[in-house]
Protein backbone atom coordinates (compact mmCIF):
# COMPACT_ATOMS: atom_id res chain seq x y z
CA UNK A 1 -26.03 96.27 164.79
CA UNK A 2 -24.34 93.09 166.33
CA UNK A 3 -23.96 89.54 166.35
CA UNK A 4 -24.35 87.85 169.78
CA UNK A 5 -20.82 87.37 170.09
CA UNK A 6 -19.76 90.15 168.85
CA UNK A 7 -21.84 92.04 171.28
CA UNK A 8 -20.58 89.60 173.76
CA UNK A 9 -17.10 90.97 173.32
CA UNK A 10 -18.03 94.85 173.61
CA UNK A 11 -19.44 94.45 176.94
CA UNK A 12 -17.96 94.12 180.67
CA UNK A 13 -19.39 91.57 182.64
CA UNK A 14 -19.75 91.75 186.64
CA UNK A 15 -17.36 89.61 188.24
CA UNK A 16 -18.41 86.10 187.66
CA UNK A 17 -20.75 86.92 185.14
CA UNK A 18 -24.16 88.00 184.76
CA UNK A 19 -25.16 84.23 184.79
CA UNK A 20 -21.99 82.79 187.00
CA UNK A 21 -20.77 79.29 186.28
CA UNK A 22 -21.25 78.33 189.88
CA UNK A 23 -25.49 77.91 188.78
CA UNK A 24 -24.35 75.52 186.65
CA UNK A 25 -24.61 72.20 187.86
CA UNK A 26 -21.80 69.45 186.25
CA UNK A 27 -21.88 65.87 185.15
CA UNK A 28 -18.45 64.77 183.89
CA UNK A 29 -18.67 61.35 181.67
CA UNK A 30 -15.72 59.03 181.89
CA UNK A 31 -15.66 57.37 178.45
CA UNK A 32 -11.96 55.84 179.07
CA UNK A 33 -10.50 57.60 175.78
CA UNK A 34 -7.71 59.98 176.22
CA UNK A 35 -7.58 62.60 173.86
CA UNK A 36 -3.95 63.11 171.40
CA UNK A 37 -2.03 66.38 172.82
CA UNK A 38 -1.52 68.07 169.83
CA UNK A 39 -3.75 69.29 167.06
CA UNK A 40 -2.55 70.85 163.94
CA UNK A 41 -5.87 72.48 163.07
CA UNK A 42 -7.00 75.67 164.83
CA UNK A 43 -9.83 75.15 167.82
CA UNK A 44 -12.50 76.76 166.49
CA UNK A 45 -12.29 74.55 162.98
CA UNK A 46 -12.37 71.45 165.31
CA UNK A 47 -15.51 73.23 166.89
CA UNK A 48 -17.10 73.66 164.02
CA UNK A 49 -16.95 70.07 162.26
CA UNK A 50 -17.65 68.08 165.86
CA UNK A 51 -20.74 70.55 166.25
CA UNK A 52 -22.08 70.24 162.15
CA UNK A 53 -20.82 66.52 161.93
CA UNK A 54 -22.75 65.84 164.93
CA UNK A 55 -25.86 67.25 163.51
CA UNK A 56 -25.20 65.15 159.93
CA UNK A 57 -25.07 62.03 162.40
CA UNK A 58 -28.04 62.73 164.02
CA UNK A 59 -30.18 62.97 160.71
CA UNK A 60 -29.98 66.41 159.63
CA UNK A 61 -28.99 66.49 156.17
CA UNK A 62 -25.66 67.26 155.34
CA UNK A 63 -26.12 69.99 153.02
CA UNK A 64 -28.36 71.52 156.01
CA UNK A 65 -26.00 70.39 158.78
CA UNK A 66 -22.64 72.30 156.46
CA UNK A 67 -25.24 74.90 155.71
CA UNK A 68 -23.26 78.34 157.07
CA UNK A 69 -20.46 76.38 155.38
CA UNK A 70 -22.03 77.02 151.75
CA UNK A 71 -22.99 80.21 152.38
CA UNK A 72 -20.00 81.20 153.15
CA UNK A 73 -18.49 80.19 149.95
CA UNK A 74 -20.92 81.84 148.06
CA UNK A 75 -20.16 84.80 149.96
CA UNK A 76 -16.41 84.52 149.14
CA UNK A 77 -17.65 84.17 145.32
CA UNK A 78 -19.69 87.27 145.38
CA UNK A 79 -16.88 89.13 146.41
CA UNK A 80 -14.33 87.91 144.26
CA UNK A 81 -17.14 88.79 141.36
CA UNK A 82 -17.75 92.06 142.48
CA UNK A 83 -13.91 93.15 143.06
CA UNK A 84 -12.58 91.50 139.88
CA UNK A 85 -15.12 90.40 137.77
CA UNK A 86 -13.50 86.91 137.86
CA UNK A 87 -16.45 84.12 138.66
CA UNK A 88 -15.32 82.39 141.76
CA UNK A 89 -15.07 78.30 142.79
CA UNK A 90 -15.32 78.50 146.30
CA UNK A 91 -19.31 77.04 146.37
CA UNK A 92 -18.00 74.74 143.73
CA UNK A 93 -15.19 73.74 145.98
CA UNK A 94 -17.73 73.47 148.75
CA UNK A 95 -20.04 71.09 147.02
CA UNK A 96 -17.38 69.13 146.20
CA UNK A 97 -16.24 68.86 149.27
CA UNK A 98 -19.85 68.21 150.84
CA UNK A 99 -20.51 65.55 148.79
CA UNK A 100 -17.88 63.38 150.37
CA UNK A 101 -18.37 63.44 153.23
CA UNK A 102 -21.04 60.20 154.79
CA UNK A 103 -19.69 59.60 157.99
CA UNK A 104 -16.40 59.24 160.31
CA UNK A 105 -13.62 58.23 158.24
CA UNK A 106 -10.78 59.94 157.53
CA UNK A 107 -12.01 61.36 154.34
CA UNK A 108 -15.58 62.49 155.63
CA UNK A 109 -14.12 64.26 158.57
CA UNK A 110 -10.76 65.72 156.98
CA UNK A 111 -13.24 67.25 153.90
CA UNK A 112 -15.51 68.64 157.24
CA UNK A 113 -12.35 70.21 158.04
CA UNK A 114 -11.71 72.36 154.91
CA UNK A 115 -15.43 73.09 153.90
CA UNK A 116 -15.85 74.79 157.39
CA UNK A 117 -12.68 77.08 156.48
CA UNK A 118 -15.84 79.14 154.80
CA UNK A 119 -17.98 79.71 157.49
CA UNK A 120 -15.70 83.05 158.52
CA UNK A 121 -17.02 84.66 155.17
CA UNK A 122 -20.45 84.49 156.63
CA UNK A 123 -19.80 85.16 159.94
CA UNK A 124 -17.12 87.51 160.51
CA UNK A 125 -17.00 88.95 157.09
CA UNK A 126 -14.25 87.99 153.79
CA UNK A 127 -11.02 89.57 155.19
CA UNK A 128 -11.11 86.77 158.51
CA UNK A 129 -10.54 84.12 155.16
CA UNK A 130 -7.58 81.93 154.66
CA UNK A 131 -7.37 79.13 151.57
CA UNK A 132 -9.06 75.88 152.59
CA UNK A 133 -6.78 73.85 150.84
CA UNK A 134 -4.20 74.56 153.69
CA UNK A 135 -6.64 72.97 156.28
CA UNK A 136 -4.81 69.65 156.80
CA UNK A 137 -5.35 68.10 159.90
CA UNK A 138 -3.54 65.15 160.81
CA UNK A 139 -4.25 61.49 162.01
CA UNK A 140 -4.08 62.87 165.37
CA UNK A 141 -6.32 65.63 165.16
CA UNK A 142 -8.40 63.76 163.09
CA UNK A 143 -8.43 61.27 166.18
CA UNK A 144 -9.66 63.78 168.33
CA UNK A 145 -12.12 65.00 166.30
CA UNK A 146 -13.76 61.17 166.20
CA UNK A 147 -13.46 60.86 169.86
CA UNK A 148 -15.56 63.99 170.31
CA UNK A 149 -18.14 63.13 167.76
CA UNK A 150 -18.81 59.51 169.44
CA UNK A 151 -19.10 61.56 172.68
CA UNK A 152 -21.45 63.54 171.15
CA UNK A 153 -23.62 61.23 169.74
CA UNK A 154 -23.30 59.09 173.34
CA UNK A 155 -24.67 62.83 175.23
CA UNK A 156 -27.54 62.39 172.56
CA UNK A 157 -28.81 59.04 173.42
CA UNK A 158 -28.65 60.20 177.05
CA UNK A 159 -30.17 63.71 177.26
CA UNK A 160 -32.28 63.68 174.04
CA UNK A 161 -34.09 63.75 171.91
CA UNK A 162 -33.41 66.47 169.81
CA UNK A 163 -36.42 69.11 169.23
CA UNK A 164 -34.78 71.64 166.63
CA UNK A 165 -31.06 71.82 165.23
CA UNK A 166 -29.58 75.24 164.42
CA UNK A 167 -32.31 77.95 165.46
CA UNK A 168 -32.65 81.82 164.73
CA UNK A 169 -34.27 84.37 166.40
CA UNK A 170 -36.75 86.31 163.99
CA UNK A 171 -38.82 88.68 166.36
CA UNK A 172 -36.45 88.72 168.74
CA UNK A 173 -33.27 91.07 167.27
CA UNK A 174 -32.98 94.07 168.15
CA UNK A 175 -31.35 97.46 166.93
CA UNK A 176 -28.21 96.17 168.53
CA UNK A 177 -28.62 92.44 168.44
CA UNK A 178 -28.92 91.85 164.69
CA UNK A 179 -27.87 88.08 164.25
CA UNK A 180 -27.38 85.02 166.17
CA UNK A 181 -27.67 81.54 165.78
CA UNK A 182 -28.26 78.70 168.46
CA UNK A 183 -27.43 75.27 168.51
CA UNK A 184 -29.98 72.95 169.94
CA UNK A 185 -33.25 72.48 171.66
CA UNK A 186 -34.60 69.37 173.55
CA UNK A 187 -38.01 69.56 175.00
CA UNK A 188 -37.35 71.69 178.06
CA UNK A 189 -33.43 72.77 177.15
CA UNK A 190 -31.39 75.30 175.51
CA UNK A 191 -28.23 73.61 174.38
CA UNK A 192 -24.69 74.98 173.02
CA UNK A 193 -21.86 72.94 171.97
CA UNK A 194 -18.37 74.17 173.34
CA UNK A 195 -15.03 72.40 172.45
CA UNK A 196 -12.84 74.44 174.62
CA UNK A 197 -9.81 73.03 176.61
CA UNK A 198 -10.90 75.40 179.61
CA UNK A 199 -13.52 75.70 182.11
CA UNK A 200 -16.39 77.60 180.97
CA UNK A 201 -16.23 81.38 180.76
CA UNK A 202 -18.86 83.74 181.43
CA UNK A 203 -18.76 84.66 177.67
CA UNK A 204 -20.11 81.23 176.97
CA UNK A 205 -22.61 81.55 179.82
CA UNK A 206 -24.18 85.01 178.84
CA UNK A 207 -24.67 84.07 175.15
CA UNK A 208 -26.54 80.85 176.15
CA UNK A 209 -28.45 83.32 178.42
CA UNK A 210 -29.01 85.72 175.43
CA UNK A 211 -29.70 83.00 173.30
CA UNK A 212 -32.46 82.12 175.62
CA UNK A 213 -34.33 85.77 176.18
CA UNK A 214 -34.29 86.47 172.36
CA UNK A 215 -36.20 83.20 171.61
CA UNK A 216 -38.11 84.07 174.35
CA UNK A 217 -38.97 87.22 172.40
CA UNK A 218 -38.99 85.77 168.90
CA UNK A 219 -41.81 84.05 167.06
CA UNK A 220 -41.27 81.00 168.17
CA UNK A 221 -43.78 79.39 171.07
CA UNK A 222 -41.15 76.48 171.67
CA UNK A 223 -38.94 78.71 173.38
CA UNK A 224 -41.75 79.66 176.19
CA UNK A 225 -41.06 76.04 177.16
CA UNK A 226 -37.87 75.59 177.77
CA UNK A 227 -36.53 75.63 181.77
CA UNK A 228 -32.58 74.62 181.74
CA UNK A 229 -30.11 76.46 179.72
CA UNK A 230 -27.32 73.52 178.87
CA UNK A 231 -23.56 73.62 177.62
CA UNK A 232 -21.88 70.20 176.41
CA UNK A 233 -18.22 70.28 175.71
CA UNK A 234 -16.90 67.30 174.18
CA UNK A 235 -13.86 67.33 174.12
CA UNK A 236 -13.62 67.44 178.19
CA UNK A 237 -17.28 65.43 178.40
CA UNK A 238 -18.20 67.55 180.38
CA UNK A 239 -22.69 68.51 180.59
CA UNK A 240 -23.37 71.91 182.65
CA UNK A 241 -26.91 72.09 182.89
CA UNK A 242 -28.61 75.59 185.03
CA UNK A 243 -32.05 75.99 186.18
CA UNK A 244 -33.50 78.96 184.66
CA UNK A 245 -36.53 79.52 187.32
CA UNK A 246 -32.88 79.61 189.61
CA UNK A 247 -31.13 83.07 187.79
CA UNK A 248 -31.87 86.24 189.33
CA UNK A 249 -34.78 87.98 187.65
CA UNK A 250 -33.07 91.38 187.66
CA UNK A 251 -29.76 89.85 186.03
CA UNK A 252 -32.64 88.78 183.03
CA UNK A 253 -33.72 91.98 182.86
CA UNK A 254 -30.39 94.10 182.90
CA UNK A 255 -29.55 91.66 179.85
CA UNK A 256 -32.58 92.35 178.32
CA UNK A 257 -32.40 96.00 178.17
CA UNK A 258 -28.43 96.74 178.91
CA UNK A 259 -26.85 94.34 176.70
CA UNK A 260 -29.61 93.21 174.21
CA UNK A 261 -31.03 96.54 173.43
CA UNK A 262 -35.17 95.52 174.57
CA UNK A 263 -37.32 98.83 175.59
């Protein structure tokens, strides 16, 4: 049994995709702010804290909002307990670090760097770990990062409001689809948060489209509602909305059976 993107990566795609950027329609917002070059913190940290910062800003709690952050440190605890017997301070370490952070300074986001340095121990498993205390990003990266959150919070006020923040899919894994998490709901959308410097891939297309069959299979009604499947990015302010009445029936299917494991 998989996660979404790990199921993501096992599988080839037609050319294009099964759901092809080019259904995608684009809105690029011209804030006037040029992002710094260089950033000394890998990509997918800097994904991470715009995405849960973001969430923190618009009133979830932040205990909620770092939430995969704390379990992950209390996954990195466990297994320090049950290899050496030693009790571990990784969740104290997080909690520490959660409690200062209340905003966008430099403190608030450069703690939001380090405490998501756990989330790997929940998602990808213990050995994908490296220290937190050598997450330092700089005043530049720390720049960015600001930048992207007052984008964010600008796409908010604009295509809101917000319906549900972080969503499962209970009733909708399969055998081979195990786990999966989405990002946001609006009345009628599905959104995901990318920070990428590229265009979008078709690997970011098919899990919003797998995203969107498994809550249509899962428990929950407010999925049987939703008719746009939605990417922002950030960092190139960039809003790709598709029509979902507009994908080919049959590619919904193959995903459903093929890739997602439905009888």
């Amino acid at each position: 049994m998989y996660s979404v993107t790990k199921r993501i990566s096992m599988v080839k795609q037609p050319y294009g995709g099964y759901l092809n950027k080019k259904q995608f329609d684009v809105n690029t917002i011209d804030d006037g702010e040029i992002l710094n070059e260089v950033e000394n913190i890998h990509a997918s940290l800097i994904g991470l804290v715009v995405d849960y910062l973001t969430r923190f800003m618009m009133g979830t709690p932040v205990k909620e909002a770092f939430g995969i952050s704390l379990q992950g440190a209390l996954y990195l605890d466990l297994f320090f307990y049950n290899t050496s017997g030693k009790k571990g301070v990784a969740l104290r370490n997080a909690k520490k670090l959660l409690a200062d952070i209340n905003g966008l300074d430099y403190k608030s986001v450069s703690n939001a760097c380090k405490l998501v340095g756990y989330d790997v121990c929940f998602r990808a498993g213990i050995k994908g770990y490296k220290p937190v205390e050598g997450i330092n990003p700089d005043s530049d990266t720390i720049e960015n990062i600001v930048i992207m959150l007052k984008r964010s919070l600008a796409f908010w006020r604009e295509y809101g409001p917000i319906t549900k923040v972080g969503f499962t899919f209970e009733g909708g894994y399969t055998d081979i689809v195990s786990s999966g998490d989405g990002d946001y709901l609006t009345n009628d959308t599905l959104w995901d948060f990318k920070v990428s410097k590229g265009e979008l891939r078709s690997k970011d297309t098919l899990q919003l489209l797998m995203y969107y069959i498994m809550g249509y299979h899962s428990i929950h009604p407010k999925f049987k509602k939703i008719e746009k499947l939605g990417i922002f990015n950030p960092r190139k302010n960039k809003v790709y909305i598709a029509n979902i009445s507009l994908i080919n029936p049959e590619t919904i299917e193959k995903v459903s059976k093929d890739i997602i494991g439905y009888k």
